[in-house]
C-alpha atoms as a PDB file:
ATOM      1  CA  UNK A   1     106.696 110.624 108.791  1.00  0.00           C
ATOM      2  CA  UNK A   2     103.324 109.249 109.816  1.00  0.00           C
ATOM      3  CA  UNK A   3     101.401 112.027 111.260  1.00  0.00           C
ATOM      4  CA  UNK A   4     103.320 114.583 109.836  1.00  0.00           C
ATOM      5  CA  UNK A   5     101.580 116.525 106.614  1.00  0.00           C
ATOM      6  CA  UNK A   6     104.974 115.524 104.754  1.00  0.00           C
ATOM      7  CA  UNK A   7     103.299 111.922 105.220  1.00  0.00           C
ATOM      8  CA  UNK A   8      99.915 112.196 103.829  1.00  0.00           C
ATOM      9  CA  UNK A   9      98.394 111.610 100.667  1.00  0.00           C
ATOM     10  CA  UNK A  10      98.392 115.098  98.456  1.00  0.00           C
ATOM     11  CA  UNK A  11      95.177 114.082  96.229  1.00  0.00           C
ATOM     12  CA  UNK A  12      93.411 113.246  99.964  1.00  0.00           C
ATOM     13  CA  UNK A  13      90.863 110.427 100.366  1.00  0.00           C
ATOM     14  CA  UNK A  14      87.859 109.458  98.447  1.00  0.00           C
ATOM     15  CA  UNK A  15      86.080 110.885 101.366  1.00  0.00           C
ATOM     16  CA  UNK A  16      87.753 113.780 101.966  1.00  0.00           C
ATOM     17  CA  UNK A  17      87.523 115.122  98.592  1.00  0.00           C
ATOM     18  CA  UNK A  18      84.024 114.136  97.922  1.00  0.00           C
ATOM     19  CA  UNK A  19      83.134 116.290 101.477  1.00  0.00           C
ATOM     20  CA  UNK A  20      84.656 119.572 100.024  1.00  0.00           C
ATOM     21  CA  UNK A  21      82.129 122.157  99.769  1.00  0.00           C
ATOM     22  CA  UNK A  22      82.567 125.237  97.841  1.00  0.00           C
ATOM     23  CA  UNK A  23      83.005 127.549 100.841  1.00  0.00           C
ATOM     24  CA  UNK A  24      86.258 125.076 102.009  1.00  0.00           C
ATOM     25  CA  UNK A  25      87.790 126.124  98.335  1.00  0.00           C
ATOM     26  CA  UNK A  26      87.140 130.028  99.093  1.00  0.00           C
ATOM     27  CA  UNK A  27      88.806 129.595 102.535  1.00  0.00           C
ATOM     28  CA  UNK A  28      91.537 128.230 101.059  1.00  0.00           C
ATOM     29  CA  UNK A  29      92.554 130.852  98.596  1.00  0.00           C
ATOM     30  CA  UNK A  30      91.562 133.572 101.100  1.00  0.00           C
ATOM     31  CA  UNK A  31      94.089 132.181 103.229  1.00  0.00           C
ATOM     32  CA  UNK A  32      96.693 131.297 101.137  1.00  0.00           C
ATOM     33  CA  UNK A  33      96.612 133.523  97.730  1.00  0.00           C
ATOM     34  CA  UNK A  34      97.822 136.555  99.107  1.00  0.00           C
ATOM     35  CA  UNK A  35     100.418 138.980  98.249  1.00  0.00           C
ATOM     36  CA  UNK A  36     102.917 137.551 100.502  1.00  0.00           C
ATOM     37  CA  UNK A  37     102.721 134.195  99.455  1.00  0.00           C
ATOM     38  CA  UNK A  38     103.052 134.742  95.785  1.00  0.00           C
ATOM     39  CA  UNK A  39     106.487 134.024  93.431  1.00  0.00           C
ATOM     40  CA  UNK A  40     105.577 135.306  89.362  1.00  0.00           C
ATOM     41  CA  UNK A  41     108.292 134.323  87.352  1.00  0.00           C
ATOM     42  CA  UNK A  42     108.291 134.477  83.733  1.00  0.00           C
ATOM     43  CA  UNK A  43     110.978 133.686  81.318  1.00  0.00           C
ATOM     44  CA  UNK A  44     111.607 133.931  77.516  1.00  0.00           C
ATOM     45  CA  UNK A  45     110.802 136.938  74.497  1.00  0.00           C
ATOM     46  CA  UNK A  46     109.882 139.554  76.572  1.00  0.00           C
ATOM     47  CA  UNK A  47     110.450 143.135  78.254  1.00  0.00           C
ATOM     48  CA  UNK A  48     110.666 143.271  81.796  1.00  0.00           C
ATOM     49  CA  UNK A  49     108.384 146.081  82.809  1.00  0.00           C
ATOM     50  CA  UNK A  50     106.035 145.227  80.370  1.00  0.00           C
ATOM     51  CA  UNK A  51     105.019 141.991  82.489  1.00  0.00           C
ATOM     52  CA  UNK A  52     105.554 144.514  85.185  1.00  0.00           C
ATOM     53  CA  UNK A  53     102.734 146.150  84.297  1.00  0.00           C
ATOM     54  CA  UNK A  54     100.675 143.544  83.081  1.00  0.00           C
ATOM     55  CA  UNK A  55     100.805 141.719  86.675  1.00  0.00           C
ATOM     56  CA  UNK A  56     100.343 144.659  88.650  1.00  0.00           C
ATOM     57  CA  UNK A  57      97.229 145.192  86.717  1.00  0.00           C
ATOM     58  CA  UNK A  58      95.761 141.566  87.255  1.00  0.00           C
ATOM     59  CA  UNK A  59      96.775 140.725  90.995  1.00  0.00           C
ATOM     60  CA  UNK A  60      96.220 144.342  92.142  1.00  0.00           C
ATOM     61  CA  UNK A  61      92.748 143.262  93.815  1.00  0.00           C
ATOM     62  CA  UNK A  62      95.117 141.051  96.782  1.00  0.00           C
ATOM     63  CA  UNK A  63      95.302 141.864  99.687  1.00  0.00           C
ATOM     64  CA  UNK A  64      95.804 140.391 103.366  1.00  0.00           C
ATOM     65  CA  UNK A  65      98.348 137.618 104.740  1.00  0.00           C
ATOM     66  CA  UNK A  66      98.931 134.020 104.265  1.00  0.00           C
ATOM     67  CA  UNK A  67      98.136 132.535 107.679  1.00  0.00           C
ATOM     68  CA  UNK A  68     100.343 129.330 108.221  1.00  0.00           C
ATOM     69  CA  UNK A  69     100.009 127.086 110.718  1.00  0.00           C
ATOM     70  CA  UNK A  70     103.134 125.930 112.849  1.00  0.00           C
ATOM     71  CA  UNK A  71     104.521 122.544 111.898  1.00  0.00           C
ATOM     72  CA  UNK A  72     107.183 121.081 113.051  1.00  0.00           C
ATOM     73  CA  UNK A  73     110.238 118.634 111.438  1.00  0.00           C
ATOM     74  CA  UNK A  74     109.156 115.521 111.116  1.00  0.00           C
ATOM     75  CA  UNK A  75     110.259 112.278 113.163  1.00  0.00           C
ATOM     76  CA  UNK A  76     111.264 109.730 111.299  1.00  0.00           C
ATOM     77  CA  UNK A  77     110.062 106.051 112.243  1.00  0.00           C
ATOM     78  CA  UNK A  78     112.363 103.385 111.194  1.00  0.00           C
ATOM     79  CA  UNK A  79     111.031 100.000 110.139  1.00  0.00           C
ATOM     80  CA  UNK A  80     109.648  97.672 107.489  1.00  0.00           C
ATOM     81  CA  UNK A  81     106.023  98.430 105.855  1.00  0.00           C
ATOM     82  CA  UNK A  82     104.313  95.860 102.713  1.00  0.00           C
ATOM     83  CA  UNK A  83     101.146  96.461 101.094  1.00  0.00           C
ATOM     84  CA  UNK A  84     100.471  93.175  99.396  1.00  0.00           C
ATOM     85  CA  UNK A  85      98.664  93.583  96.139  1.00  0.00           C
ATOM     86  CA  UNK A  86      98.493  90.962  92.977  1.00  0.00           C
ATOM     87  CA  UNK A  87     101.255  92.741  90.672  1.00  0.00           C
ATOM     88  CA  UNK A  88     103.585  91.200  88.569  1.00  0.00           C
ATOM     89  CA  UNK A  89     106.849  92.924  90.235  1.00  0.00           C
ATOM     90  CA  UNK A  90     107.497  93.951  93.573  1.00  0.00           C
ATOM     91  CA  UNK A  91     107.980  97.577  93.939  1.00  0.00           C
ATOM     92  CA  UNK A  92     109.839  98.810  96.871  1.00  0.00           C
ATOM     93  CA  UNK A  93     111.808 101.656  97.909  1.00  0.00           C
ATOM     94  CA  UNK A  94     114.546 102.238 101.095  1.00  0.00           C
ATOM     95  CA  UNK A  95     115.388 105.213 102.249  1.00  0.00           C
ATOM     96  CA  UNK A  96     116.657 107.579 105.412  1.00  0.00           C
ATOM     97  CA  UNK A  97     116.840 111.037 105.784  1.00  0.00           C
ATOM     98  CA  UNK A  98     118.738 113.428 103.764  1.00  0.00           C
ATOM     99  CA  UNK A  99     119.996 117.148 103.384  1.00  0.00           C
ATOM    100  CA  UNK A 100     117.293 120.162 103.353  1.00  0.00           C
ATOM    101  CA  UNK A 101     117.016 122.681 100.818  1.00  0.00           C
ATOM    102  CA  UNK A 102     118.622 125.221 102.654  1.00  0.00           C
ATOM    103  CA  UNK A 103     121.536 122.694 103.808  1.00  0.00           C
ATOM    104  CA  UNK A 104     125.009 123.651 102.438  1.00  0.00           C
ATOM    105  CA  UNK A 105     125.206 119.601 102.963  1.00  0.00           C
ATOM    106  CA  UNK A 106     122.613 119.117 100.039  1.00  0.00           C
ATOM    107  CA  UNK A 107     125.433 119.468  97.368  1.00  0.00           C
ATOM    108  CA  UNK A 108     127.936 116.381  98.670  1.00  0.00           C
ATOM    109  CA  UNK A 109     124.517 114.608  99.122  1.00  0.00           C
ATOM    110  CA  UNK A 110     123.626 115.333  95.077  1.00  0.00           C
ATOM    111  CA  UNK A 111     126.922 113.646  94.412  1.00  0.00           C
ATOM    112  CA  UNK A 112     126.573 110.881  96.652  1.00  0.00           C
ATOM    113  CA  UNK A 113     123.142 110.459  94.993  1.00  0.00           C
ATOM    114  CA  UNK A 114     124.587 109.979  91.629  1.00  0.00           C
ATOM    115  CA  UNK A 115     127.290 107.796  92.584  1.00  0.00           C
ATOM    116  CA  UNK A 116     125.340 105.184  94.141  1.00  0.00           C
ATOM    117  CA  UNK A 117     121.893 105.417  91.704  1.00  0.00           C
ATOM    118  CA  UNK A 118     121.615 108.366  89.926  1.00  0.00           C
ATOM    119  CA  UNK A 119     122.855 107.530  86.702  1.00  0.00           C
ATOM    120  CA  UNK A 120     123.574 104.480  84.203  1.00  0.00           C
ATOM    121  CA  UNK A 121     126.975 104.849  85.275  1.00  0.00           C
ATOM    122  CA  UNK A 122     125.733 104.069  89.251  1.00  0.00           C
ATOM    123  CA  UNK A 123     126.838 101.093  91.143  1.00  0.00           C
ATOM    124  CA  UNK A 124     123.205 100.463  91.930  1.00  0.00           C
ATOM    125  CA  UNK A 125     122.558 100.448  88.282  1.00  0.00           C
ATOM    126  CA  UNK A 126     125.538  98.342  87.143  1.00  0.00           C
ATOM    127  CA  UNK A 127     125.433  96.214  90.126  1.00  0.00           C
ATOM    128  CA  UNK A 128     121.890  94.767  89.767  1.00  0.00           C
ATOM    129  CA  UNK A 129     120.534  95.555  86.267  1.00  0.00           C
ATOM    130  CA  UNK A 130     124.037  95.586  84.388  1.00  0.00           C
ATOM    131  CA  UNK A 131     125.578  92.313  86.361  1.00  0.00           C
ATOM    132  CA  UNK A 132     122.730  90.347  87.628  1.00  0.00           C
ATOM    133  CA  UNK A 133     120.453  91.191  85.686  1.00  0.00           C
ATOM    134  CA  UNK A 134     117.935  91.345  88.678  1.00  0.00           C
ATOM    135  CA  UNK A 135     115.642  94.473  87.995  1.00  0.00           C
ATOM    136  CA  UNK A 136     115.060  96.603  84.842  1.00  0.00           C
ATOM    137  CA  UNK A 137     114.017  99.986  86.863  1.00  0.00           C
ATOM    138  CA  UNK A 138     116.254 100.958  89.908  1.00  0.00           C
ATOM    139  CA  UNK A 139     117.215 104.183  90.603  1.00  0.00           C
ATOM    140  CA  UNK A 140     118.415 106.687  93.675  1.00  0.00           C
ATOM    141  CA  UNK A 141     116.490 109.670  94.382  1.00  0.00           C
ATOM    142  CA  UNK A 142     116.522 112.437  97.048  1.00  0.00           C
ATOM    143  CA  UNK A 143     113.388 115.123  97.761  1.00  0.00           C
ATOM    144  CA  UNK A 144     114.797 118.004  99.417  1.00  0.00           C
ATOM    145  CA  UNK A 145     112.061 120.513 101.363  1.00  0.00           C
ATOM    146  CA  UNK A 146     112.789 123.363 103.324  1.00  0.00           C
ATOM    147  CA  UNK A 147     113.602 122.076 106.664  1.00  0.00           C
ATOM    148  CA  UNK A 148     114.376 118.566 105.794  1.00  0.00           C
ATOM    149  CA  UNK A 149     114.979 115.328 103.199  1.00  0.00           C
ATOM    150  CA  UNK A 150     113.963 112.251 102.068  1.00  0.00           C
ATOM    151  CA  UNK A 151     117.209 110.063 100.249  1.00  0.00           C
ATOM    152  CA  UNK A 152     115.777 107.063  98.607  1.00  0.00           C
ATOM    153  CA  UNK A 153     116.521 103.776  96.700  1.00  0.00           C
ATOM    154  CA  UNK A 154     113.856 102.289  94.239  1.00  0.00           C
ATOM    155  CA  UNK A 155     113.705  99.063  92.244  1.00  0.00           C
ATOM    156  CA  UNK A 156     111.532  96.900  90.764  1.00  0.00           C
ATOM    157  CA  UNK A 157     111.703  93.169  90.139  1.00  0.00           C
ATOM    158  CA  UNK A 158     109.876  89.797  90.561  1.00  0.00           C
ATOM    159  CA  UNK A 159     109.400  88.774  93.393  1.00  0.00           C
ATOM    160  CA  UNK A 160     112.074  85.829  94.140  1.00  0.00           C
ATOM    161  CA  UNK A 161     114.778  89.091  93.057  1.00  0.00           C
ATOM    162  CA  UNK A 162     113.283  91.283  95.993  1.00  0.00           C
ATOM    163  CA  UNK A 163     115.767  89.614  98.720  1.00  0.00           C
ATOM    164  CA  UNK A 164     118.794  89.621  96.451  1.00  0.00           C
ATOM    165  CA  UNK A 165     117.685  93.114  95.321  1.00  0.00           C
ATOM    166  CA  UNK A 166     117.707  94.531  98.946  1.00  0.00           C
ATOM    167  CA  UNK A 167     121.189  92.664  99.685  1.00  0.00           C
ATOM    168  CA  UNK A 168     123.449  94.283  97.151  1.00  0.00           C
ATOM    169  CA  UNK A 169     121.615  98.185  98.218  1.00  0.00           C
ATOM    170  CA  UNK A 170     122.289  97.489 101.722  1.00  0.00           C
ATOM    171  CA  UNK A 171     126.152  96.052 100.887  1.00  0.00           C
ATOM    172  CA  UNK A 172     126.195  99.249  98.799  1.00  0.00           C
ATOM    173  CA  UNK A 173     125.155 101.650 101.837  1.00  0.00           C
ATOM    174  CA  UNK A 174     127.479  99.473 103.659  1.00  0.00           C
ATOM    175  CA  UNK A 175     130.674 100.168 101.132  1.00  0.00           C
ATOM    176  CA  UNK A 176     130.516 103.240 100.987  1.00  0.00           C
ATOM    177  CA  UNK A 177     130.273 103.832 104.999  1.00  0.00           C
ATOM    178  CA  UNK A 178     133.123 101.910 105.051  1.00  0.00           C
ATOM    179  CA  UNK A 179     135.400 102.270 101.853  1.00  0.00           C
ATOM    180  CA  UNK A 180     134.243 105.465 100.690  1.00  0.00           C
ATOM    181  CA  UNK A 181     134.234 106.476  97.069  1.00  0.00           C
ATOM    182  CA  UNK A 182     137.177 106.676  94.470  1.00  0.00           C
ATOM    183  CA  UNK A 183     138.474 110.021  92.654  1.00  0.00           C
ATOM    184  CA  UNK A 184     137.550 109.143  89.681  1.00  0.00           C
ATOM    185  CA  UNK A 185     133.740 108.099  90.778  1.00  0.00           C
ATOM    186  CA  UNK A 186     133.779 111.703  92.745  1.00  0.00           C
ATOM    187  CA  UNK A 187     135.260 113.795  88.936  1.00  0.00           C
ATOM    188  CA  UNK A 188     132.530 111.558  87.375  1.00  0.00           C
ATOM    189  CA  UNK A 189     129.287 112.504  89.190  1.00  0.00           C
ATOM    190  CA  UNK A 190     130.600 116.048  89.484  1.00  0.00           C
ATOM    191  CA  UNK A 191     130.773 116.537  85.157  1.00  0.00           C
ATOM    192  CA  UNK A 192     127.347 114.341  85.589  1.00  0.00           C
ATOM    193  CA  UNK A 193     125.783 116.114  87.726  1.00  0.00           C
ATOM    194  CA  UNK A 194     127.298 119.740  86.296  1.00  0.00           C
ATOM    195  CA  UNK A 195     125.995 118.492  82.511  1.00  0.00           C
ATOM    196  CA  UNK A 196     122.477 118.117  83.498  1.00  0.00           C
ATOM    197  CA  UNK A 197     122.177 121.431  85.476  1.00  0.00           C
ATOM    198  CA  UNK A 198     123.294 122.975  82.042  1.00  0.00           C
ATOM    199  CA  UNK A 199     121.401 120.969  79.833  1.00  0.00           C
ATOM    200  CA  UNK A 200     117.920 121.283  81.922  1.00  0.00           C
ATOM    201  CA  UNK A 201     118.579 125.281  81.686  1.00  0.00           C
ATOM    202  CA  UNK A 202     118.152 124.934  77.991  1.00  0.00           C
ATOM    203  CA  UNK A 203     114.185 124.947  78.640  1.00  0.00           C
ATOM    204  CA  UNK A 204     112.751 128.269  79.259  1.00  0.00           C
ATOM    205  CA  UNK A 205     110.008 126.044  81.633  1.00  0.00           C
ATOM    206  CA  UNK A 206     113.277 124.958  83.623  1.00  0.00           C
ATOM    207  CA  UNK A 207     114.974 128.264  83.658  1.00  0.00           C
ATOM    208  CA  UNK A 208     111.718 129.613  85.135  1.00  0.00           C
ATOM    209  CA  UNK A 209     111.272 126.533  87.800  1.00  0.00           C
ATOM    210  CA  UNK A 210     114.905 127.680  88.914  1.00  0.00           C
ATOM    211  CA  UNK A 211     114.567 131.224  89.544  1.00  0.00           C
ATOM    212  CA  UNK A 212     110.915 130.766  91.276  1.00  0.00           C
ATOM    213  CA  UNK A 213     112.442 128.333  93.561  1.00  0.00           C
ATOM    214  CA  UNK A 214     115.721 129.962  94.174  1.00  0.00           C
ATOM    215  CA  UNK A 215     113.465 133.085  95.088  1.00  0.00           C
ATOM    216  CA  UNK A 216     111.206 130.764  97.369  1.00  0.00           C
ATOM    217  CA  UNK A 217     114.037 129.118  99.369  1.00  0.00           C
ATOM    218  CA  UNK A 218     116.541 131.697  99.256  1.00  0.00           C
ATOM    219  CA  UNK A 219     114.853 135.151  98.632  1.00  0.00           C
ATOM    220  CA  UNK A 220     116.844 135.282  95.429  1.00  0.00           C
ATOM    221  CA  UNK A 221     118.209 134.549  92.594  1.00  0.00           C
ATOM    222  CA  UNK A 222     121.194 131.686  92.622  1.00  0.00           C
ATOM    223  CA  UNK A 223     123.785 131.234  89.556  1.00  0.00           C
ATOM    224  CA  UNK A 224     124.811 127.868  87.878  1.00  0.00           C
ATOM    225  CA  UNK A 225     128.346 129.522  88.652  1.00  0.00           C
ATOM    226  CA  UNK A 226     127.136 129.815  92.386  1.00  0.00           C
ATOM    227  CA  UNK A 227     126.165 125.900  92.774  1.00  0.00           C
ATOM    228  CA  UNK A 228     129.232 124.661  90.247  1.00  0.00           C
ATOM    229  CA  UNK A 229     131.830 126.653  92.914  1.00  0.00           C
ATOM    230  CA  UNK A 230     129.654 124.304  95.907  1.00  0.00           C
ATOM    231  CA  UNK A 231     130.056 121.252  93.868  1.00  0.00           C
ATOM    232  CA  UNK A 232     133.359 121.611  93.126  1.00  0.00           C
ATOM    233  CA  UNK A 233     133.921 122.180  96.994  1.00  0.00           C
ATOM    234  CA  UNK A 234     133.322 118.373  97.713  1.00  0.00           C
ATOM    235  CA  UNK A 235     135.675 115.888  98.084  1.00  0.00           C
ATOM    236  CA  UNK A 236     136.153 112.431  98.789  1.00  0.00           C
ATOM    237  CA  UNK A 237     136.229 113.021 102.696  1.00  0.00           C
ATOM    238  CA  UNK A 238     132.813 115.130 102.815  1.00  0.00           C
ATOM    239  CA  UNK A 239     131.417 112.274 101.031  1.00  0.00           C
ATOM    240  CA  UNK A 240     131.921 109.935 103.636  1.00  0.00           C
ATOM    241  CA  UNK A 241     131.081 112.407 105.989  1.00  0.00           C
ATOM    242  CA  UNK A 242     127.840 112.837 104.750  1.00  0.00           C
ATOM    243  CA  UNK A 243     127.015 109.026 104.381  1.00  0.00           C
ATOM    244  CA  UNK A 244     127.852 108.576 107.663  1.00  0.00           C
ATOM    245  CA  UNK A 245     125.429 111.391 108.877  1.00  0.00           C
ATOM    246  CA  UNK A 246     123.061 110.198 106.857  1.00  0.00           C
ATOM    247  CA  UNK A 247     122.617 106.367 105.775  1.00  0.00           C
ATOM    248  CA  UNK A 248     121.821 105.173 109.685  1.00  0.00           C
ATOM    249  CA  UNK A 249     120.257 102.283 110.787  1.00  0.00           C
ATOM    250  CA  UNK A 250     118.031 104.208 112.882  1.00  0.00           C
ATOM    251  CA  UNK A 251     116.887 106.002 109.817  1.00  0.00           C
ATOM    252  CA  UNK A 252     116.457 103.166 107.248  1.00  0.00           C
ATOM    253  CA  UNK A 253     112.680 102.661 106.300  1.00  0.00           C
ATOM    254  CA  UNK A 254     111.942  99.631 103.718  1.00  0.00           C
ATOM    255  CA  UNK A 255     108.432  99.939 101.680  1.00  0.00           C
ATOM    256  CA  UNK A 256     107.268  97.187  99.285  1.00  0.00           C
ATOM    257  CA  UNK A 257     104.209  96.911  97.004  1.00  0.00           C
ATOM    258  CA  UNK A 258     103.701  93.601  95.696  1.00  0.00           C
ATOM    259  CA  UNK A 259     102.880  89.477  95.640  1.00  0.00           C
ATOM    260  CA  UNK A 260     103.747  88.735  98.768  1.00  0.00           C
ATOM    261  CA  UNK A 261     102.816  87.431 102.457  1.00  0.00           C
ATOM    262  CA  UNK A 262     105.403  89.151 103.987  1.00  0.00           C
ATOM    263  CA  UNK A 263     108.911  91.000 103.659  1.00  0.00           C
ATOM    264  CA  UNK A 264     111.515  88.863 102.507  1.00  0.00           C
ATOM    265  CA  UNK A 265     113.847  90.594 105.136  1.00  0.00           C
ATOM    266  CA  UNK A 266     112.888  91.291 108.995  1.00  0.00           C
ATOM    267  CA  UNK A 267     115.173  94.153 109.544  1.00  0.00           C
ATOM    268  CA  UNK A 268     117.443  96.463 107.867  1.00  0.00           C
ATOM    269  CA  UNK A 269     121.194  96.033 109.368  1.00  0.00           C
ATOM    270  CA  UNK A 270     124.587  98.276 108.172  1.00  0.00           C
END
């Protein structure tokens, strides 16, 4: 994503904060803080048309249109990138592309998230912290935005693990490509993944996240019952369907922070 605003820094440089002036903060909000490009949610003890009220009365000075500029999807570059730095583990992630927020596909992907490092119950998880004992932190992730999706694999270990480490995640990608998942690993991340959506709704902070962002991506509100009907749609076969979309050589990007002189592997092959 290099070149793309996806890829950059969101705290900026050293020099590009220090050479913000006050007018470049004004700009900003004129731009950007308008009607049009505001979400207010509020959840919790209160009455409806009371905040009403009380919101109409405080933003009722807005005016004008969020000006965006155009930006395209960005391309993703393949390939193998180390920053060497004295730490006492290697940190790296791998990733490829993944399903947007607005992608139907984003649900199957969830579930193949979970399955492979999303939980304690993971293969990733069992496979090199449970087993070999290789890494105490490794995890899958993905970051869904609007028009596209980042699907990751972290881990960190020392560095004579890094090689082993990167093995058993690519023989993973590679399993699952080929052998696809069982039933009961599909009925397993579904309850998993089901669970936490109910559990994380027990915070009023949550419940508020959801509806803002269910009114940002899809202009309204969207019902556990809504995404437990989509999960419940997957199956074994869209699984692998996915995967293969997805987990590409021509996507796979390898990133490592650590000791070392150079990668441990010199490319990434399914």
């Amino acid at each position: 994503m290099a070149g793309h605003p996806l890829g950059e820094n969101i705290l900026g440089t050293e020099k590009s904060v220090a050479s913000l002036k006050r007018k470049d903060i004004l700009s900003y909000r004129e731009r950007f803080y308008t009607p049009d490009n505001i979400i207010i949610c509020a959840t919790g003890n209160l009455w409806h048309w009371s905040m009403v009220g009380k919101i109409e009365k405080a933003f009722k000075h807005l005016e004008g249109k969020a000006k965006f500029p155009k930006i395209s999807n960005p391309k993703i570059n393949r390939g193998i990138k180390l920053v060497t730095r004295k730490t006492e583990q290697v940190h790296f992630c791998i990733g490829t592309r993944s399903a947007s927020q607005l992608d139907n596909e984003r649900y199957a992907f969830v579930i193949l998230d979970n399955i492979l490092g999303g939980s304690m119950s993971s293969r990733l998880f069992q496979e090199i912290r449970e087993k070999r004992g290789l890494a105490y932190s490794v995890y899958s992730s993905i970051a869904p935005f609007k028009n596209c999706g980042v699907f990751y694999v972290y881990a960190g270990c020392n560095k004579e693990h890094v090689e082993e480490c990167l093995d058993v995640i690519l023989n993973e990608f590679r399993n699952i490509l080929k052998e696809g998942i069982t039933k009961a690993e599909l009925k397993r991340a579904k309850e998993f993944v089901k669970g936490s959506l109910v559990l994380g709704m027990e915070s009023t902070s949550s419940r508020m996240s959801w509806i803002a962002r269910a009114e940002y991506y899809y202009g309204g509100p969207l019902t556990i019952a809504e995404v437990f009907e989509q999960i419940d749609k997957v199956t074994v076969d869209t699984i692998i369907e996915i995967a293969s979309k997805y987990i590409s050589e021509k996507y796979l990007t390898l990133a490592l922070l650590g000791d070392l002189n150079e990668s441990p592997v010199k490319e990434l092959k399914l």
